[in-house]
C-alpha atoms as a PDB file:
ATOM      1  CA  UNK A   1     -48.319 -48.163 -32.472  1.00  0.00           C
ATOM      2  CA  UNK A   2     -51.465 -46.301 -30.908  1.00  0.00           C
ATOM      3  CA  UNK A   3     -54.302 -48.074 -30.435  1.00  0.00           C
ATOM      4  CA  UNK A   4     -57.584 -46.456 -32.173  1.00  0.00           C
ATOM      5  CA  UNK A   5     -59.910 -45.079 -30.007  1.00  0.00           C
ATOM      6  CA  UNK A   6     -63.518 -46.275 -30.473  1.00  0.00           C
ATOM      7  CA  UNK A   7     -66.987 -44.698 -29.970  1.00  0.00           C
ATOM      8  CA  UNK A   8     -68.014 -46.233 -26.620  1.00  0.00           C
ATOM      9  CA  UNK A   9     -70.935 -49.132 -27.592  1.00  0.00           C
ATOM     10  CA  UNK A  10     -74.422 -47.259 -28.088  1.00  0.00           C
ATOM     11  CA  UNK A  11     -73.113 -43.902 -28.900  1.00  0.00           C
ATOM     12  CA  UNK A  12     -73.913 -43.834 -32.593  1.00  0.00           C
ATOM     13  CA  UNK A  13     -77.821 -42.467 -32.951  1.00  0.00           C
ATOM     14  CA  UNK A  14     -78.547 -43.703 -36.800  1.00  0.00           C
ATOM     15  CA  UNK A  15     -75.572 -45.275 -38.210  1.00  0.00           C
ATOM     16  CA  UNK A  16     -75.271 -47.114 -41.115  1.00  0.00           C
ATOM     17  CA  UNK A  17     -72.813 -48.617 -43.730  1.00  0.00           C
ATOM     18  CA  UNK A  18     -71.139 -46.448 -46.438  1.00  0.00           C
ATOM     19  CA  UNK A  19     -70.975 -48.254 -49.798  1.00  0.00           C
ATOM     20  CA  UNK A  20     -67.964 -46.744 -51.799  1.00  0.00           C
ATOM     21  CA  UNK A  21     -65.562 -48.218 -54.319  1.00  0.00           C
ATOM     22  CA  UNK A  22     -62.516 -45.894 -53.916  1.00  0.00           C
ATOM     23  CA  UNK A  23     -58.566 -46.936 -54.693  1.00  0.00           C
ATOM     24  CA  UNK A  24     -56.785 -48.963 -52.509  1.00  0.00           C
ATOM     25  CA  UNK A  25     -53.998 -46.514 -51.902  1.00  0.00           C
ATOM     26  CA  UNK A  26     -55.977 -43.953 -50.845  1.00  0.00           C
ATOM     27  CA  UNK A  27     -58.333 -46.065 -48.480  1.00  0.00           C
ATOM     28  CA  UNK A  28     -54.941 -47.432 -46.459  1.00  0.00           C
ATOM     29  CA  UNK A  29     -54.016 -43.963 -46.975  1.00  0.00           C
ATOM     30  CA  UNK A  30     -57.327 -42.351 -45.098  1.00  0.00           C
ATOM     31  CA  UNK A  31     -56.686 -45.276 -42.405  1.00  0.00           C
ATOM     32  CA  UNK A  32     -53.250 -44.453 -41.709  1.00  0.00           C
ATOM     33  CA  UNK A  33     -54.055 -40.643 -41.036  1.00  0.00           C
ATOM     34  CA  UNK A  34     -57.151 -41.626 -38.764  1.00  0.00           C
ATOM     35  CA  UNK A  35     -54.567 -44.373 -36.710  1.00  0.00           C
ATOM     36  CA  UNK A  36     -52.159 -41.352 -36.461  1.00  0.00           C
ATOM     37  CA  UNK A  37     -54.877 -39.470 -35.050  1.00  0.00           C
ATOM     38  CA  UNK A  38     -55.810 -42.425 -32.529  1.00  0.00           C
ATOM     39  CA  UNK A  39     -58.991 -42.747 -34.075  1.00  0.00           C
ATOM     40  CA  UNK A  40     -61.064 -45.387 -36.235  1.00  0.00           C
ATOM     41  CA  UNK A  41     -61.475 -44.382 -39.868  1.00  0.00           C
ATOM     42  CA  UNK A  42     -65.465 -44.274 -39.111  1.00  0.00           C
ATOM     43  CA  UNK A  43     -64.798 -42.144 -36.206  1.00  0.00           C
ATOM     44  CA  UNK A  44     -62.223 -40.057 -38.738  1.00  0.00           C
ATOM     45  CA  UNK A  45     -64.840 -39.603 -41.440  1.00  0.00           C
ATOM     46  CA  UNK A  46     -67.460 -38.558 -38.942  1.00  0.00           C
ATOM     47  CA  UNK A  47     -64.807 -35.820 -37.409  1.00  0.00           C
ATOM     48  CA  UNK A  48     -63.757 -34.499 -41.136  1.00  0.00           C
ATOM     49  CA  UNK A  49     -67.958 -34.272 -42.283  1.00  0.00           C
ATOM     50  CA  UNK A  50     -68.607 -32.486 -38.637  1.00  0.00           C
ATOM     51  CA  UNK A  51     -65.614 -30.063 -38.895  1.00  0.00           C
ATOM     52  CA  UNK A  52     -65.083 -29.309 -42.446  1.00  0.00           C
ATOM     53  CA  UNK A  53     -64.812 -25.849 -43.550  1.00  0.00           C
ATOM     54  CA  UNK A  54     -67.175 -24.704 -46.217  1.00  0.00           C
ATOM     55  CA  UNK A  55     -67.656 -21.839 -48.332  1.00  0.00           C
ATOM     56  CA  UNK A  56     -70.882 -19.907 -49.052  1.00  0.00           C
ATOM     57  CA  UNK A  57     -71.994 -22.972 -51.752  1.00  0.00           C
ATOM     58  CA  UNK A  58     -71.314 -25.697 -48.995  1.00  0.00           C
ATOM     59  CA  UNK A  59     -68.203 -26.451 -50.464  1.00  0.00           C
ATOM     60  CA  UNK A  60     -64.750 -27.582 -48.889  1.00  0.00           C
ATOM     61  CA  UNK A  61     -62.896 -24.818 -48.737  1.00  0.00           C
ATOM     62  CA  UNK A  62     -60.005 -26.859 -50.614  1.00  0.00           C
ATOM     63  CA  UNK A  63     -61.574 -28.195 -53.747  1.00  0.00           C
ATOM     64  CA  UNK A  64     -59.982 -26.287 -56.609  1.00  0.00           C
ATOM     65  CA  UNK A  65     -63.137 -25.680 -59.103  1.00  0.00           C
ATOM     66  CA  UNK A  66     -62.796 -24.233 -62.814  1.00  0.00           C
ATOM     67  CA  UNK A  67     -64.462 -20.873 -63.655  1.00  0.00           C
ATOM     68  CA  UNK A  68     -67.733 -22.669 -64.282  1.00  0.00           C
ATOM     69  CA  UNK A  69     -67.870 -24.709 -60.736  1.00  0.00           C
ATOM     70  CA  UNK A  70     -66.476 -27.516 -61.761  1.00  0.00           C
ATOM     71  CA  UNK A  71     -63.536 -29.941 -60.977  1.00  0.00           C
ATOM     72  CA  UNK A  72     -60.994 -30.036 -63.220  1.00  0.00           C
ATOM     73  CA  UNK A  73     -60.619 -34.034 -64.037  1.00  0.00           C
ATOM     74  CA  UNK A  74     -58.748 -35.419 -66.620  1.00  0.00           C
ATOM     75  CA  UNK A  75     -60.727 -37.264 -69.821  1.00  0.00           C
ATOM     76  CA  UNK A  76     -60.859 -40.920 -69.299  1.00  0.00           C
END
């Protein structure tokens, strides 16, 4: 098992905590893809929002939108 690599202490400029209720799954998920990559998830999510491609709206490139800009997600 790698070890994550963390920021060295004092490296962060204006950091602060991220609020967000997301599933489970998909949070051990995110984790397990930023250990693979020897990284913290912080450090991960920093690396995806810095290195993202985005289209001409500022949109990731991957996001499938309807004809009218909008994702397609199911009724609740």
């Amino acid at each position: 098992m790698t070890t994550a690599q963390k920021l060295p202490r004092g490296t962060r400029r204006d950091s602060m905590s991220m609020g967000l209720l997301v599933e489970r799954s998909n949070k051990e998920k995110f984790a397990e893809i930023a250990r693979n990559c020897g990284m913290t998830a912080s450090g991960f999510f920093d690396y995806l929002v810095e290195h993202m491609p985005l289209d001409e709206n500022g949109r990731p490139v991957f996001i499938d939108l309807d004809e009218d800009g909008r994702l397609p997600l199911d009724a609740a």
